[in-house]
Structure formats: C-alpha cells, structure tokens
Protein backbone atom coordinates (compact mmCIF):
# COMPACT_ATOMS: atom_id res chain seq x y z
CA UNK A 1 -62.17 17.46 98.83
CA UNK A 2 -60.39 19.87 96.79
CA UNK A 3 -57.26 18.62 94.62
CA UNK A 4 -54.77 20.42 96.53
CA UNK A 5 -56.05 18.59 99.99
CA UNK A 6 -55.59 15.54 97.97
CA UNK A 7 -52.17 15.77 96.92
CA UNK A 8 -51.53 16.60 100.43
CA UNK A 9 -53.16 13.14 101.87
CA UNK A 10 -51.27 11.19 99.54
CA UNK A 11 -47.88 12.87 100.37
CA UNK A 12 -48.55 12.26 104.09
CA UNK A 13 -49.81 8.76 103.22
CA UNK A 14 -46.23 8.25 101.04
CA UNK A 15 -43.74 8.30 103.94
CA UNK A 16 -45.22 5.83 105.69
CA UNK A 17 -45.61 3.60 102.91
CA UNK A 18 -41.77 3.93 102.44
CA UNK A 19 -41.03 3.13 105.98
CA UNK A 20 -43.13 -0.18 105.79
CA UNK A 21 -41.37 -1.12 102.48
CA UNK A 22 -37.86 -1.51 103.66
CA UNK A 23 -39.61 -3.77 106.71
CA UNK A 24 -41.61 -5.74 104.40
CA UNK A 25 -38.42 -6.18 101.84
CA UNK A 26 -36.04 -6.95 104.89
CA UNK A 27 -38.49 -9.68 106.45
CA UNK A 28 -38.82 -11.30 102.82
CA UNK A 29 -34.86 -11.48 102.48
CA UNK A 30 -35.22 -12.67 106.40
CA UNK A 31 -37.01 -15.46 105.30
CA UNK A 32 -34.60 -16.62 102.26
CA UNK A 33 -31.88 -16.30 104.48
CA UNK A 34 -33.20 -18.80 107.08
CA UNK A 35 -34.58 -20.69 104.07
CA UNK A 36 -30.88 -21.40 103.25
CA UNK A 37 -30.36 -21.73 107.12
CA UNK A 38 -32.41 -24.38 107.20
CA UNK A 39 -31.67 -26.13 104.04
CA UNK A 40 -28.43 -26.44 105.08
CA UNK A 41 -29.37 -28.31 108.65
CA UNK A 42 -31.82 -30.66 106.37
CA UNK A 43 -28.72 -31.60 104.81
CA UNK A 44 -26.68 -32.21 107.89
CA UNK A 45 -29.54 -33.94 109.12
CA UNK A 46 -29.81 -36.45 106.21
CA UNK A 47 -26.07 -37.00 106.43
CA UNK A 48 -26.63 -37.75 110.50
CA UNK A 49 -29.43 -40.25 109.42
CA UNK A 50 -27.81 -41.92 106.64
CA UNK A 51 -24.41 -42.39 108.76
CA UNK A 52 -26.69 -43.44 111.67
CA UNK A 53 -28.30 -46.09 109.23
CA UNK A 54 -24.55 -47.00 107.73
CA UNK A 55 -22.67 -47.46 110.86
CA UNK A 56 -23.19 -50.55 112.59
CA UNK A 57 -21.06 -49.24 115.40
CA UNK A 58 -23.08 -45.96 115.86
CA UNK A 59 -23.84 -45.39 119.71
CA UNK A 60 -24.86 -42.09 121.09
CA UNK A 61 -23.71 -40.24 123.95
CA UNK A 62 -24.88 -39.25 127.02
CA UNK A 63 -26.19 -35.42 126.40
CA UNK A 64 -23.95 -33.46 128.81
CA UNK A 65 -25.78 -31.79 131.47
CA UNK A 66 -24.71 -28.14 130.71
CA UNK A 67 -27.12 -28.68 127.61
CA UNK A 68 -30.23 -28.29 129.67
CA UNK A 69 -29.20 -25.29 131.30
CA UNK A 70 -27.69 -23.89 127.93
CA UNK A 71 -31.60 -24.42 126.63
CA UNK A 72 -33.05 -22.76 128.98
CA UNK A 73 -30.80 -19.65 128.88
CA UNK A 74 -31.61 -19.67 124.63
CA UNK A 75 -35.00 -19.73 125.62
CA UNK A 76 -34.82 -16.88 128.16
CA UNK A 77 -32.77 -14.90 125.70
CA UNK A 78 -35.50 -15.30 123.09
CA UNK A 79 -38.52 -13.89 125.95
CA UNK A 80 -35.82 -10.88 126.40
CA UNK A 81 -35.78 -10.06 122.86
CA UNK A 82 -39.53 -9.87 122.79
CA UNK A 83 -39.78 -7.73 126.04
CA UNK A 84 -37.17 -5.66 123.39
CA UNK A 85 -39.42 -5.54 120.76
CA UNK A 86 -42.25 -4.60 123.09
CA UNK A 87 -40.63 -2.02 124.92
CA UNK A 88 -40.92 1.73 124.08
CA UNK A 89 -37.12 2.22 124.59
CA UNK A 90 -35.82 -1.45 124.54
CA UNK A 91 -32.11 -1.70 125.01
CA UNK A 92 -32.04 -2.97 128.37
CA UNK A 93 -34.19 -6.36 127.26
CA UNK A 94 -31.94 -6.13 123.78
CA UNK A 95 -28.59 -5.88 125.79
CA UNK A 96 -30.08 -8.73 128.37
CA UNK A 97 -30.72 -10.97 125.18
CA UNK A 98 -26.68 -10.49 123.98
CA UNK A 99 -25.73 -11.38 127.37
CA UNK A 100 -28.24 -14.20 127.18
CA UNK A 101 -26.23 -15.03 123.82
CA UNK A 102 -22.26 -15.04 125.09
CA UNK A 103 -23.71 -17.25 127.68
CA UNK A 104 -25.13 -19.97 125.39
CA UNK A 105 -22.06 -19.54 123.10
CA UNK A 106 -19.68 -20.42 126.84
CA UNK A 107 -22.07 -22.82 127.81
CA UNK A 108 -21.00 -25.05 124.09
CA UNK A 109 -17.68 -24.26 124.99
CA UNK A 110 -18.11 -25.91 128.33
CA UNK A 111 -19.55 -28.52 127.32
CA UNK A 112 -16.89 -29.66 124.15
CA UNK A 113 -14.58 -29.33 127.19
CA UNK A 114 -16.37 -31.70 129.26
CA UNK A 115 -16.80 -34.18 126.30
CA UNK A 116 -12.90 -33.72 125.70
CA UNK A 117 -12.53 -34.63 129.12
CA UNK A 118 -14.21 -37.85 128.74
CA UNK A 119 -12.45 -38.39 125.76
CA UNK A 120 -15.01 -37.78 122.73
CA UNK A 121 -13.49 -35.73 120.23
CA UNK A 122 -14.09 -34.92 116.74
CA UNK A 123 -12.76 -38.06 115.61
CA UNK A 124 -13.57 -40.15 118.31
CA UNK A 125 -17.23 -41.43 117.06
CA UNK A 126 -19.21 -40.92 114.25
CA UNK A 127 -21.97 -39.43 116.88
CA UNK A 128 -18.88 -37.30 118.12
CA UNK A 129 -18.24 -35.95 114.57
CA UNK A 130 -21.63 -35.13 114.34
CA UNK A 131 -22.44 -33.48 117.52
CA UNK A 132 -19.47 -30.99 117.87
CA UNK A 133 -20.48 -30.20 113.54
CA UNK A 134 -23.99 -29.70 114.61
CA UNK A 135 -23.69 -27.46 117.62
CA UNK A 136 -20.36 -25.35 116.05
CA UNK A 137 -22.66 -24.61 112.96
CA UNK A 138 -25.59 -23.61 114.85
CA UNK A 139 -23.39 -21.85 117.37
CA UNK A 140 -21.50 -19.73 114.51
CA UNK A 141 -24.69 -18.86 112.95
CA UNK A 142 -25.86 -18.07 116.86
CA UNK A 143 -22.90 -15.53 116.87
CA UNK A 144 -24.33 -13.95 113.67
CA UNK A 145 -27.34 -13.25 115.24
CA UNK A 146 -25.33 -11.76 118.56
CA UNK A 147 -23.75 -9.36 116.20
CA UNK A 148 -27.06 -8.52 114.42
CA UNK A 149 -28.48 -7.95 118.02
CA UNK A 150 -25.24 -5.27 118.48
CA UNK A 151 -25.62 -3.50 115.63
CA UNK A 152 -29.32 -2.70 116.67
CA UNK A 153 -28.43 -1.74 119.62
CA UNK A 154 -26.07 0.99 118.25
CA UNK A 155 -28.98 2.36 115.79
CA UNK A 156 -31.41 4.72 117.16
CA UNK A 157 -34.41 4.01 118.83
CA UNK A 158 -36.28 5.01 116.05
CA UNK A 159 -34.92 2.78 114.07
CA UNK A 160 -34.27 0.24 116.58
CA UNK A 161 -37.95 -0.93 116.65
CA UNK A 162 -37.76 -2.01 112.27
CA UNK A 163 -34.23 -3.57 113.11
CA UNK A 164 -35.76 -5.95 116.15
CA UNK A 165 -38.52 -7.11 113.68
CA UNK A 166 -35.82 -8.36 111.46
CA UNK A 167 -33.44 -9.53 114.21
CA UNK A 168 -36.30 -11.32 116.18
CA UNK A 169 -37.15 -13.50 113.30
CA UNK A 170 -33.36 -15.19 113.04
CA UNK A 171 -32.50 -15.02 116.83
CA UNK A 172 -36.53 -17.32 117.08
CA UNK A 173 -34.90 -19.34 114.21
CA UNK A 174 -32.25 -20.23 115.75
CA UNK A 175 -33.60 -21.24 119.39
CA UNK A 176 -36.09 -23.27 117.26
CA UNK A 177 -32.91 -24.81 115.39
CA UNK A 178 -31.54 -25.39 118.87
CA UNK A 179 -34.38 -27.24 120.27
CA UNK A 180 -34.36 -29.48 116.57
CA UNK A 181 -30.83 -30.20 116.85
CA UNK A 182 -31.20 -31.28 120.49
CA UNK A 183 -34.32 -33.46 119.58
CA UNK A 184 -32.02 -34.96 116.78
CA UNK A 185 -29.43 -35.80 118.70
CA UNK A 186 -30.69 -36.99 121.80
CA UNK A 187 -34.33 -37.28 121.27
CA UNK A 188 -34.71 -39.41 118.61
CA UNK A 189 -33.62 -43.32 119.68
C-alpha cells in the first residue's frame, strides 16, 4: 500500500469517525441528564416515604381508572418510537409516538379532573399532595421529551436516525419513570 492510498483510507475512515462522535458525546450527556432525572425522583421518593412513615393519618387513594389506559398508551408510544428508529424513513411511527404523547399528557389531565371531582386536591391529603407533584413532574418532563420528538421530526432524515438514538433513550426513561411512579404510589402497601 503506497502512502498516498493511505492517506486516502484514513480520510475516508475520518468522516465517519466524526459522525459517531457527536452520537457517542450526545448519548453520554443523555445519560447525565436522566442521571439528574432520576436523582431528582429518588428525592421525591424519599420525601413520599418519610411523610408516609410521619403521617399517622396517611391513606392512599383509589388509582383512578384512566391510569391504566394512560399506561398502556405510554407503552404503545414507546413500541412506536422504536418502529421510528427502525424504519428507513420513520416519521410516520415518530409522529404516531407524539400523538401517543398529547394523549398521555390529556389522559393526567383527565384524571386530576376526576380526582377534583371527588374532592382530592392538592391540599386535600398528604397522598393528594404527592400524587398530583409526582405525575405533574413526570408529565412536564414527558412534554420535554414531546418537544424533543418534534424537533426530530423537523430535521432531515439523515439526521433524523442520530436524533432518535438520543430521543429514544429519554422518551424509554420516562415510560420506565412512569411505571416506578405508578408502582410507588399504588403498588407498594
């Protein structure tokens, strides 16, 4: 191999290199962020625990209904994204997975309406308090993700594929969260 094929190798080796580095350093940030994510629910959690431990009037509530369904459509939005990230083109699963999202996001909404309704508010309980500061963090953070999940939908389909890597990892995170939160709150007895 003469020293003028090698040069050329290693320049043709170089820009993929570079493409994989801004993955690799995105993921890694990825990662810290839902470090802090989840550092922050550890601390809710300890709170809930501790208050749980405190109160000698604690008494949970009834999980509303909508909660199940609202699962299951986190869940589904979660196998769209990776239909998204296995797709060639994969806006149709991506824009099925933000529609997925606004539907989890009214489906909280319905059900701190149907809590209102039965009278449990913010201040109502300490298990009250808890639940509506539980699911309005996770549901804010769940909103980050939808407008993650927009913005790679506006970047091309080239780049698309690098964003959903990224974006998958948070929007996983945060049915996962989901699923811990509901286990918190209703699970544990």
């Amino acid at each position: 191999m003469t020293a003028a094929t090698t040069v050329m190798v290693e320049r043709a080796a170089a820009p993929a290199a570079e493409s994989r580095a801004p993955l690799r350093t995105a993921r890694v940030g990825m990662w810290l962020a839902l470090a802090a994510i989840g550092m922050l629910f550890m601390a809710f959690t300890s709170s809930y625990v501790v208050r749980q431990g405190l109160d000698p009037n604690w008494r949970n509530l009834r999980m509303p209904g909508i909660l199940i369904a609202n699962t299951f459509v986190l869940l589904a939005s979660s196998l769209c994204l990776e239909k998204a990230r296995r797709a060639t083109a994969g806006l149709a699963w991506l824009l099925a997975t933000l529609g997925l999202g606004v539907l989890f996001v009214t489906g909280q909404f319905t059900a701190w309406r149907q809590l209102g309704a039965q009278g449990v508010y913010l201040s109502t309980s300490s298990f009250g308090s808890f639940f509506y500061l539980l699911t309005a963090a996770h549901g804010l953070h769940l909103m980050g993700g939808m407008m993650a999940l927009a913005a790679t939908a506006a970047v091309s389909s080239a780049r698309r594929l690098r964003w959903l890597e990224v974006t998958a990892l948070y929007w996983h995170f945060m049915g996962a969260l989901w699923l811990y939160l509901l286990l918190l709150m209703f699970g544990l007895r």
